[in-house]
C-alpha atoms as a PDB file:
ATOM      1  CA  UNK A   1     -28.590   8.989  13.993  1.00  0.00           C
ATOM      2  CA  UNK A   2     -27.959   9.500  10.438  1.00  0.00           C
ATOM      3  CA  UNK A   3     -24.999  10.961   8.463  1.00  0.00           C
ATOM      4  CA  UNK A   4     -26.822  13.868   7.790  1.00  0.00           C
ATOM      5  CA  UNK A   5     -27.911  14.858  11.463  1.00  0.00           C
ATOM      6  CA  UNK A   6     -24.034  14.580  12.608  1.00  0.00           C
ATOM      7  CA  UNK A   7     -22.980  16.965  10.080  1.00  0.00           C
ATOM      8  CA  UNK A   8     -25.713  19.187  10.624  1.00  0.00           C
ATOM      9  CA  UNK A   9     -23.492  20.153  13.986  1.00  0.00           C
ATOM     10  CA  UNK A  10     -20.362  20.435  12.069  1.00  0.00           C
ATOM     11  CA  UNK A  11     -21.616  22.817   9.191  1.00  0.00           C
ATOM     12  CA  UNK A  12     -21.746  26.158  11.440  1.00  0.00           C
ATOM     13  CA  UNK A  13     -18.023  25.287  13.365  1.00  0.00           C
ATOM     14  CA  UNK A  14     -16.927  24.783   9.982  1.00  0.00           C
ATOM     15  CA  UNK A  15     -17.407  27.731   8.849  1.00  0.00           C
ATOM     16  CA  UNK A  16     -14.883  29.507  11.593  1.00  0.00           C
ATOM     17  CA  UNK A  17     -12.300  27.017  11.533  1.00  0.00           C
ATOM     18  CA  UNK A  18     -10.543  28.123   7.849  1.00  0.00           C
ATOM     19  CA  UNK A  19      -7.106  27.082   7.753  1.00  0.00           C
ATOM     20  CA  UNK A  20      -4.700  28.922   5.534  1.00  0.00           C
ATOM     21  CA  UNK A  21      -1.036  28.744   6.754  1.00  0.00           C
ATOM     22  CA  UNK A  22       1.104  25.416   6.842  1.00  0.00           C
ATOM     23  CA  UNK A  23       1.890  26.337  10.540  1.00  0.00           C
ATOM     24  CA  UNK A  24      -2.263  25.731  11.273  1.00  0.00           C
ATOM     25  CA  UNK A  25      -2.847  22.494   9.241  1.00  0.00           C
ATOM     26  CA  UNK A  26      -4.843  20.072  11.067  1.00  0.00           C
ATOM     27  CA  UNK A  27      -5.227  16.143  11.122  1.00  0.00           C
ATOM     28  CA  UNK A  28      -8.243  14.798  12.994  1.00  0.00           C
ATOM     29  CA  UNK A  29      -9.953  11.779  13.780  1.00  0.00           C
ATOM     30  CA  UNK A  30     -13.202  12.210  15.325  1.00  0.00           C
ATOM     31  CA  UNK A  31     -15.202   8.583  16.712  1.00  0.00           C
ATOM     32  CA  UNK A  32     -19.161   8.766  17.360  1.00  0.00           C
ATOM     33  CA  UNK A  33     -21.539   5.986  18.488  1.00  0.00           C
ATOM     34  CA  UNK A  34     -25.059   6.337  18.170  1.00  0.00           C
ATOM     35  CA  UNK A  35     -24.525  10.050  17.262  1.00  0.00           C
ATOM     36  CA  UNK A  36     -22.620  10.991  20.368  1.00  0.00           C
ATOM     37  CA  UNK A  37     -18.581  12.158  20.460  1.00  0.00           C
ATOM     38  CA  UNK A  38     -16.610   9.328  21.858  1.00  0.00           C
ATOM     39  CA  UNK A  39     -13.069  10.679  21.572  1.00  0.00           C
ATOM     40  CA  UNK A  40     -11.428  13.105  19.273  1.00  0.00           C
ATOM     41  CA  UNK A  41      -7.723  12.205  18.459  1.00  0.00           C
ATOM     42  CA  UNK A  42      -4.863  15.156  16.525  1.00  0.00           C
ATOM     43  CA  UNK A  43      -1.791  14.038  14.789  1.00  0.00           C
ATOM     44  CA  UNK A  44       0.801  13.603  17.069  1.00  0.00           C
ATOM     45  CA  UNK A  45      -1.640  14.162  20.194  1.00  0.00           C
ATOM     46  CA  UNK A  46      -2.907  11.725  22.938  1.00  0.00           C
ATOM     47  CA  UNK A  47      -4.458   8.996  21.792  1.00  0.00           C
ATOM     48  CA  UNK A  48      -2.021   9.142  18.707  1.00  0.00           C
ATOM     49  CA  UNK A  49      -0.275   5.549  19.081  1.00  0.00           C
ATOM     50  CA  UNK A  50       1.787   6.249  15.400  1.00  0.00           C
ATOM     51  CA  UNK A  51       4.361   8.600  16.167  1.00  0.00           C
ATOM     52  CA  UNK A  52       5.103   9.242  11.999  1.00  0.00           C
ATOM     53  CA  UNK A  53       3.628  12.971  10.883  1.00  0.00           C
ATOM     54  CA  UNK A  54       0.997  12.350   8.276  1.00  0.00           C
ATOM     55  CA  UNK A  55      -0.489   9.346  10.110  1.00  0.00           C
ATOM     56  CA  UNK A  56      -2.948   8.576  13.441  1.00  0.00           C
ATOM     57  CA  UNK A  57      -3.295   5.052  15.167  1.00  0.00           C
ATOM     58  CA  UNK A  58      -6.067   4.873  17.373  1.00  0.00           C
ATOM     59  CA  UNK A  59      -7.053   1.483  19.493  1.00  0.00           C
ATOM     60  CA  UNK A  60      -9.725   1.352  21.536  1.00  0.00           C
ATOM     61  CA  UNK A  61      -8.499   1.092  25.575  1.00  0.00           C
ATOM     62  CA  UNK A  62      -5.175   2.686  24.698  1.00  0.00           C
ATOM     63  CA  UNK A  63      -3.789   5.709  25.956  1.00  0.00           C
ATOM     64  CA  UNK A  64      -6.525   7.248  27.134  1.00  0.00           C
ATOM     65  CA  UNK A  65      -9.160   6.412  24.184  1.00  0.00           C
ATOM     66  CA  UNK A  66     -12.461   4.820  25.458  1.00  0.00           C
ATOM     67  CA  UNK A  67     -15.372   4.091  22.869  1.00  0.00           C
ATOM     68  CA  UNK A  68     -18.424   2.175  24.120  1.00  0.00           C
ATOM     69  CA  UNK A  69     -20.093  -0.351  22.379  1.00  0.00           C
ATOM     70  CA  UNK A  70     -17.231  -1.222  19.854  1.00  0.00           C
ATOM     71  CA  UNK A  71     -13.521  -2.163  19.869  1.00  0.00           C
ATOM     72  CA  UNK A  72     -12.125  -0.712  17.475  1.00  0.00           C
ATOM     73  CA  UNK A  73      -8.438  -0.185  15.910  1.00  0.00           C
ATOM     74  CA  UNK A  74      -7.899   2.877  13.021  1.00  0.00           C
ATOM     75  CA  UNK A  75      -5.248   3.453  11.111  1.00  0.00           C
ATOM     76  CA  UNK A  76      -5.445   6.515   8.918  1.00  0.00           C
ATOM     77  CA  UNK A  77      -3.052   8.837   6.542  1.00  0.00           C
ATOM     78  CA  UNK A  78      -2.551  11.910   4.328  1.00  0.00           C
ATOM     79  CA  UNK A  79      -0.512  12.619   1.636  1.00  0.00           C
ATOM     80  CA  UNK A  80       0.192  15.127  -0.862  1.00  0.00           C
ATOM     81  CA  UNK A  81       3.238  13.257  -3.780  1.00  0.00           C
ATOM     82  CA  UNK A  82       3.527  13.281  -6.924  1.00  0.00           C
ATOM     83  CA  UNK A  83       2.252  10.168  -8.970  1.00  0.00           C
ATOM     84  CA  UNK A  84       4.324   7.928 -11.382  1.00  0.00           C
ATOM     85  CA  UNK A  85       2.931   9.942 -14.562  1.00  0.00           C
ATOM     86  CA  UNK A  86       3.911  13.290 -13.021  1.00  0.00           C
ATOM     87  CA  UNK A  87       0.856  14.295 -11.285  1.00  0.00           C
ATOM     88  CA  UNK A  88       0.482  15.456  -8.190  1.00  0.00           C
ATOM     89  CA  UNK A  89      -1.835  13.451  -6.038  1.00  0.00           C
ATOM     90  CA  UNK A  90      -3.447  14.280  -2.225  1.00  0.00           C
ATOM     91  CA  UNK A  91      -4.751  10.968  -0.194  1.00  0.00           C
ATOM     92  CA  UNK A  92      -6.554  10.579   2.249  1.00  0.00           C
ATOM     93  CA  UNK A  93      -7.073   6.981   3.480  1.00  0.00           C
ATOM     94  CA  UNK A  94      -8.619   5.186   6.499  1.00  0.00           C
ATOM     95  CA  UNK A  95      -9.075   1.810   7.570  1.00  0.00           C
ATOM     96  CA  UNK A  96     -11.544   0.798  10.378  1.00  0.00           C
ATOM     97  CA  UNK A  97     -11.129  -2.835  12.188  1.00  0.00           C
ATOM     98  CA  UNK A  98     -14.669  -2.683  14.388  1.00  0.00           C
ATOM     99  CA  UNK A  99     -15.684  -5.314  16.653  1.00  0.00           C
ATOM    100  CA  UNK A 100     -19.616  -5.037  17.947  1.00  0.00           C
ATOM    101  CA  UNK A 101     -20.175  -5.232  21.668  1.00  0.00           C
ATOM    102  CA  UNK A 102     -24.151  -4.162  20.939  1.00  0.00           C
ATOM    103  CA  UNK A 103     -25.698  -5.181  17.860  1.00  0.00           C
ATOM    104  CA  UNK A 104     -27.581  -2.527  16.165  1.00  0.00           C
ATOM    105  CA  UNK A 105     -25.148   0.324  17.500  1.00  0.00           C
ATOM    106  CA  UNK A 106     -24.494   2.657  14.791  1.00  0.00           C
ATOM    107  CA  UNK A 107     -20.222   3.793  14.785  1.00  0.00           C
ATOM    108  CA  UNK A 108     -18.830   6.890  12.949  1.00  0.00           C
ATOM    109  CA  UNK A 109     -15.344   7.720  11.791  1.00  0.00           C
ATOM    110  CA  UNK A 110     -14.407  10.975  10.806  1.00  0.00           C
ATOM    111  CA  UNK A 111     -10.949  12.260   9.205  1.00  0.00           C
ATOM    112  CA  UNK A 112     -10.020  15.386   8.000  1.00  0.00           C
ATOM    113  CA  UNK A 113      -6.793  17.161   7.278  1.00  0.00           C
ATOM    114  CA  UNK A 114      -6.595  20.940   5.862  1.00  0.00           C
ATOM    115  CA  UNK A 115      -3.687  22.214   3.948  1.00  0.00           C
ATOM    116  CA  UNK A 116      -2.998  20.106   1.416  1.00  0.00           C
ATOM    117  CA  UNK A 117      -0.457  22.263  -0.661  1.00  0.00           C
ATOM    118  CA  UNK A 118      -1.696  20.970  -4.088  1.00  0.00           C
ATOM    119  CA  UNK A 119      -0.775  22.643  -7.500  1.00  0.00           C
ATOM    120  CA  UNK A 120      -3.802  24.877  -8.383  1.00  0.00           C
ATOM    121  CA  UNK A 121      -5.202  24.030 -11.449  1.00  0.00           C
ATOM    122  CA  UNK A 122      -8.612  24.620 -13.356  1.00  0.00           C
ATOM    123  CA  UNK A 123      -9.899  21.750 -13.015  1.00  0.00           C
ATOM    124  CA  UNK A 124      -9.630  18.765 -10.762  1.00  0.00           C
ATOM    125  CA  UNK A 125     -11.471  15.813  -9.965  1.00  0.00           C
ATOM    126  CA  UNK A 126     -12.129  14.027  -6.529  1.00  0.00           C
ATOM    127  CA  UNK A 127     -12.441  10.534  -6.052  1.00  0.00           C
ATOM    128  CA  UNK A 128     -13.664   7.740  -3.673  1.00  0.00           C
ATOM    129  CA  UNK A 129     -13.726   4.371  -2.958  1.00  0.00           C
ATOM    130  CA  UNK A 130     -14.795   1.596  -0.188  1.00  0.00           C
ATOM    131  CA  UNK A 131     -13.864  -1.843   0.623  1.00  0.00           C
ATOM    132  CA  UNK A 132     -14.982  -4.303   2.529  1.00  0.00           C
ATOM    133  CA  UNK A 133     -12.791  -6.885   3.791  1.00  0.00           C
ATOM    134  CA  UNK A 134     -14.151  -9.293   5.584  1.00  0.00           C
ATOM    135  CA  UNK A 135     -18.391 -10.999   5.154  1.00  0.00           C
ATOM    136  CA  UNK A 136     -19.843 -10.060   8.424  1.00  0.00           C
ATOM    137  CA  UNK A 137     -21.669 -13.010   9.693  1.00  0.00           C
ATOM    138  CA  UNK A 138     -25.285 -11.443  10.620  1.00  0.00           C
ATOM    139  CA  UNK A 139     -24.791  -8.551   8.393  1.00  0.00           C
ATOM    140  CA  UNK A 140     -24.869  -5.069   8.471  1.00  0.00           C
ATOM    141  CA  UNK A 141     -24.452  -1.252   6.549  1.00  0.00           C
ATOM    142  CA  UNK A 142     -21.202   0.396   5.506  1.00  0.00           C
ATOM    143  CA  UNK A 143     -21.289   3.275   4.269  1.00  0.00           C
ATOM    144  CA  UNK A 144     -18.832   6.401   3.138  1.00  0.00           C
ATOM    145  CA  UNK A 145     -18.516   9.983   1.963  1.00  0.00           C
ATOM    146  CA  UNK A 146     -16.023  11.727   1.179  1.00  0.00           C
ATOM    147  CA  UNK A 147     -15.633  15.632   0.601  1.00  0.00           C
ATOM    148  CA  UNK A 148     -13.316  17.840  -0.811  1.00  0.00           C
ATOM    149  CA  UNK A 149     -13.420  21.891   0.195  1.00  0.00           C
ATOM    150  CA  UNK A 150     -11.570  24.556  -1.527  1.00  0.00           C
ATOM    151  CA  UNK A 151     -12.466  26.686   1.826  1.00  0.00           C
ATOM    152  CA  UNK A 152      -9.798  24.457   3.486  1.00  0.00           C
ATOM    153  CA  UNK A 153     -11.575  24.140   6.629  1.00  0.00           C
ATOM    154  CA  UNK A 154     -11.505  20.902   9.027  1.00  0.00           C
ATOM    155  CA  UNK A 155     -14.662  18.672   8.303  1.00  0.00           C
ATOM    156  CA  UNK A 156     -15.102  20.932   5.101  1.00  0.00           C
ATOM    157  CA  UNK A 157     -18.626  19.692   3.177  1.00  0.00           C
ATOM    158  CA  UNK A 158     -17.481  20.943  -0.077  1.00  0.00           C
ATOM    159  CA  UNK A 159     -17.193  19.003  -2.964  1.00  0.00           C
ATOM    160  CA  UNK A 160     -18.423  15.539  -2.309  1.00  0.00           C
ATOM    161  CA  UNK A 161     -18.527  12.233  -3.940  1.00  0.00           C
ATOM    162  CA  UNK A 162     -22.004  10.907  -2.699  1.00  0.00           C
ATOM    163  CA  UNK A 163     -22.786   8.790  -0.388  1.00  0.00           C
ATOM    164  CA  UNK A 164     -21.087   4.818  -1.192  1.00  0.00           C
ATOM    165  CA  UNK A 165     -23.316   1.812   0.396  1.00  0.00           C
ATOM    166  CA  UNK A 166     -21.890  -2.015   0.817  1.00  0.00           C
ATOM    167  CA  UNK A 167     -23.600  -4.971   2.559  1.00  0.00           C
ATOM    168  CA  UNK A 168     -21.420  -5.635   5.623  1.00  0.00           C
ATOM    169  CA  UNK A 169     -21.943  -9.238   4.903  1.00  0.00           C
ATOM    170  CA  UNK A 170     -20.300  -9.490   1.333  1.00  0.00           C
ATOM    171  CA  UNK A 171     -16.534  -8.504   0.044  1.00  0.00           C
ATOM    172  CA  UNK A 172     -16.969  -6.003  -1.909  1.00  0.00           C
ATOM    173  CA  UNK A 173     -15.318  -3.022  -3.374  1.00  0.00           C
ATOM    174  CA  UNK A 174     -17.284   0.247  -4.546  1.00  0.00           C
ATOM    175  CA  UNK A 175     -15.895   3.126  -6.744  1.00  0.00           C
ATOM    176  CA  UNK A 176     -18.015   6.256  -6.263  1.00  0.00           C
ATOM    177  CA  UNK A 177     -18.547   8.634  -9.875  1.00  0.00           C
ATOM    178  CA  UNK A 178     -15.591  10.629 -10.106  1.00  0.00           C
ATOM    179  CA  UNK A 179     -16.354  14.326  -9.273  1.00  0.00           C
ATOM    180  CA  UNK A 180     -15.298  17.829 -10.405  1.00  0.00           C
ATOM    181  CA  UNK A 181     -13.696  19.861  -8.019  1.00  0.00           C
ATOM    182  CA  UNK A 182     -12.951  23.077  -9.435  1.00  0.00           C
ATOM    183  CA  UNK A 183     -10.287  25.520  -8.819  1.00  0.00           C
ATOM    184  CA  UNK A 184      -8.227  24.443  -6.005  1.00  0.00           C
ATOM    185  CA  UNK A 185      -5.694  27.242  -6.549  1.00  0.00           C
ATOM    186  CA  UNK A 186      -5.380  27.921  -2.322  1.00  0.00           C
ATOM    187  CA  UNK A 187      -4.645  25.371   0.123  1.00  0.00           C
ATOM    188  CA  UNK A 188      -7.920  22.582   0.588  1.00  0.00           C
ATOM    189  CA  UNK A 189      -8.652  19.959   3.163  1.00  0.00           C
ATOM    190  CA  UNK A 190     -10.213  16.551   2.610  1.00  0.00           C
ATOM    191  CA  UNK A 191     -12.606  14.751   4.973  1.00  0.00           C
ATOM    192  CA  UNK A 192     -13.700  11.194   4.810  1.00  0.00           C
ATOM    193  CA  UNK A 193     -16.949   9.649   6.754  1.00  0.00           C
ATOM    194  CA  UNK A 194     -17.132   5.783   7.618  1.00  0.00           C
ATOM    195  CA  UNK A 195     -20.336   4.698   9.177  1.00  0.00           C
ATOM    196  CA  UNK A 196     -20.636   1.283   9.970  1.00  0.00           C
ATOM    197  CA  UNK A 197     -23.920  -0.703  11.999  1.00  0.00           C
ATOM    198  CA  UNK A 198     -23.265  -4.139  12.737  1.00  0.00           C
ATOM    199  CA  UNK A 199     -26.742  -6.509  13.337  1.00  0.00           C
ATOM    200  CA  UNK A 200     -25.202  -8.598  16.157  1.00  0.00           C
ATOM    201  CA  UNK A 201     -22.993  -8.293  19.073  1.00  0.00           C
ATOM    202  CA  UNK A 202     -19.559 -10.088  18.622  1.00  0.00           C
ATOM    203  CA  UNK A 203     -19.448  -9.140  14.601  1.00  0.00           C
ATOM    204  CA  UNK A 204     -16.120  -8.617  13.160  1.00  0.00           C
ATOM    205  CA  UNK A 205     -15.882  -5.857  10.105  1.00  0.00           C
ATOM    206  CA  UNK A 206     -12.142  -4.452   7.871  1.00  0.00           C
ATOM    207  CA  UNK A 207     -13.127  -1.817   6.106  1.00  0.00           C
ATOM    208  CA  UNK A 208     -10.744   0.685   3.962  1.00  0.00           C
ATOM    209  CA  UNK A 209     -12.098   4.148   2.458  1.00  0.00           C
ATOM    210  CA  UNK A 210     -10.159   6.234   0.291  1.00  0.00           C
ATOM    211  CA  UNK A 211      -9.871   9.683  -1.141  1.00  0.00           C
ATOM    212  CA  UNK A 212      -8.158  11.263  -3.909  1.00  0.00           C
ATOM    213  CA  UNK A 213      -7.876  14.615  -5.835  1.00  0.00           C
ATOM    214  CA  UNK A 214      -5.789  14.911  -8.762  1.00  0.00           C
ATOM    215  CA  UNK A 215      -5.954  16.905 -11.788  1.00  0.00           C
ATOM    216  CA  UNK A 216      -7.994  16.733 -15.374  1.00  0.00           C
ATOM    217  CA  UNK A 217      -5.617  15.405 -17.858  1.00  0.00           C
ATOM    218  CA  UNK A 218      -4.097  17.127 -20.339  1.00  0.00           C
ATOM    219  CA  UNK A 219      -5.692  16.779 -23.566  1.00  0.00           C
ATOM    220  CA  UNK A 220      -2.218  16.226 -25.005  1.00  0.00           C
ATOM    221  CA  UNK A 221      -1.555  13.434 -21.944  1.00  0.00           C
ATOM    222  CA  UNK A 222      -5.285  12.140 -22.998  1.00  0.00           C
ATOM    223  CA  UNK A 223      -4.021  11.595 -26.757  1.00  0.00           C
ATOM    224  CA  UNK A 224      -0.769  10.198 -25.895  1.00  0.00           C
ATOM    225  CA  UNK A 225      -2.503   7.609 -22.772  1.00  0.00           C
ATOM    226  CA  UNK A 226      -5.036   7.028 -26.615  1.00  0.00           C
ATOM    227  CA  UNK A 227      -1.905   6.552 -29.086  1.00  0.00           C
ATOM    228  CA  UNK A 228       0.065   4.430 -26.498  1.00  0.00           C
ATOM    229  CA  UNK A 229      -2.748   1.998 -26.386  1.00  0.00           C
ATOM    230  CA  UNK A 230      -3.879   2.141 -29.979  1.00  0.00           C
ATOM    231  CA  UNK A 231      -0.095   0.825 -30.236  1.00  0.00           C
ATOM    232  CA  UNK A 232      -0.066  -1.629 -27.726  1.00  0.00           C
ATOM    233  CA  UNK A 233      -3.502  -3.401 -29.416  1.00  0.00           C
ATOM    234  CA  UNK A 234      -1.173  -2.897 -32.995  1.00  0.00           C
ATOM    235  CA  UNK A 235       1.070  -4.900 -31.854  1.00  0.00           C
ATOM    236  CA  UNK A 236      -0.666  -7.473 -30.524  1.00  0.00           C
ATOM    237  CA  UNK A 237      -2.862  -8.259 -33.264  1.00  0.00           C
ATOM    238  CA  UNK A 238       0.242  -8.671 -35.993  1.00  0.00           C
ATOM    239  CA  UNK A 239       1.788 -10.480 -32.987  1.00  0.00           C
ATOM    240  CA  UNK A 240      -1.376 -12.652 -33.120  1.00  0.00           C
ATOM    241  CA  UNK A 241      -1.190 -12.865 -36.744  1.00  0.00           C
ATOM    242  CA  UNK A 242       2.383 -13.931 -37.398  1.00  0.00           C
ATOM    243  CA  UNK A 243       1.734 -16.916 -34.970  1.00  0.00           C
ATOM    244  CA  UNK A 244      -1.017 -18.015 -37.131  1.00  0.00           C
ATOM    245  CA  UNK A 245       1.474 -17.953 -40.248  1.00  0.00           C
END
C-alpha cells in the first residue's frame, strides 16, 4: 500500500482530533505492515518501554507489542529548546532498527506529537532529513515525510517537506528543500512517516528521520552570520599571506 492510501484514512480523523491545551498534547507512534495497524503506542502508555516524558521505546515482543513480518526496535523523541544562537527549535526525531521476516513486506512508522509551544512568528521554516545507516544486503526503499500543521492536530498533513527516497542498500544521508511554514502563532504538532520495504527475508536496516521547525532569520542575524564570515576569510588570507613573507 502506498504512503498516500494510509493517509487517505487519517485525513478525515484528523480533522476532529485538534489539540489546543497543554493538558491534551499527544505523542504517538503508530506501526503498519502492508497497510494494516499493527500496534499503536502513547507516551508513557503500554508498550512505552522509556519511562522519560518526551520519548517512546517500542521493541517488537515486548510488553504487549506484536508486529508481524518484522522485528523491529524504535526509539523516538520531541522537543521544543532553545538553540545555541537563541532560537527556539521543535524536534521531532525517530530511529527505526527493522529486521525482515518476509521479503517484500512493506513497514510504516508513524510519529506525531501536538502542542509544541513554539514562539509564533511570521515566518518559519520546516525541515527534514533521512539517514541510512547500514547497506542492506539485497536492497530495498526508504522513504520519509515529514509534516508540519498549524491546526495542531495528531497526524496533521499540513505543511510538508516532500517525500525523501534512499536506496536501502547504500549509506546515505538526504536533506529534503527547506520549507515555509507560515504563521505558527498557536500551538502546532509535527508528524514524521518512515516507510521502509526490504527485498529479502533476514535483511537488517538503521534508519534515523528527523524534523525541525525554527524560525526565518533575522535580517540583522543574516548580516551579522555574513560579516562574521567575511571576517573569518579576512583573516585567513593575511594569515596566509604573512606566512608567505
Amino acid at each position: 500500500m502506498s504512503l498516500r492510501k494510509v493517509f487517505a484514512g487519517l485525513g478525515a480523523l484528523c480533522a476532529t482530533m485538534v489539540l489546543t491545551s497543554s493538558a491534551d498534547a499527544a505523542f504517538r507512534v503508530e506501526i503498519y505492515v502492508d497497510g494494516v495497524l499493527q500496534a499503536g503506542v502513547d507516551d508513557g502508555g503500554p508498550g512505552d518501554l522509556n519511562p522519560a516524558v518526551d520519548a517512546i521505546s517500542i521493541i517488537d515482543g515486548a510488553d504487549g507489542v506484536s508486529v508481524g513480518n518484522f522485528a523491529l526496535i524504535i526509539d523516538t523523541a520531541i522537543s521544543n529548546a532553545v538553540s545555541g544562537i537563541g532560537a527556539p527549535i521543535a524536534t521531532l526525531t525517530n530511529t527505526v532498527n527493522a529486521i525482515s521476516q518476509v521479503g517484500g513486506s512493506l513497514l510504516e512508522v508513524l510519529v506525531s506529537a501536538t502542542n509544541y509551544p513554539f514562539p509564533g512568528t511570521a515566518d518559519s521554516i520546516l525541515n527534514s532529513s533521512l539517514t541510512n545507516n547500514l547497506a542492506v544486503s539485497g536492497g530495498g526503499t526508504v522513504e520519509f515525510q515529514s509534516w508540519a500543521d498549524a491546526g495542531n492536530a495528531l497526524f496533521g498533513l499540513g505543511t510538508t517537506t516532500g517525500l525523501q527516497t534512499l536506496d536501502a542498500a547504500v549509506v546515505a544521508v538526504d536533506v529534503a528543500p527547506p520549507a515555509a511554514f507560515s504563521d505558527p502563532a498557536l500551538p502546532f504538532s509535527l508528524t514524521n512517516l518512515t516507510a521502509i520495504r526490504l527485498n529479502n527475508a533476514g535483511s537488517t536496516l538503521l534508519v534515523t528521520g528527523a524534523t525541525t521547525v525554527s524560525p526565518v532569520p533575522e535580517p540583522g542575524s543574516i548580516a551579522l552570520l555574513a560579516m562574521g564570515g567575511a571576517s573569518l576569510f579576512g583573516y585567513g588570507w593575511r594569515r596566509r599571506k604573512a606566512q608567505a613573507v
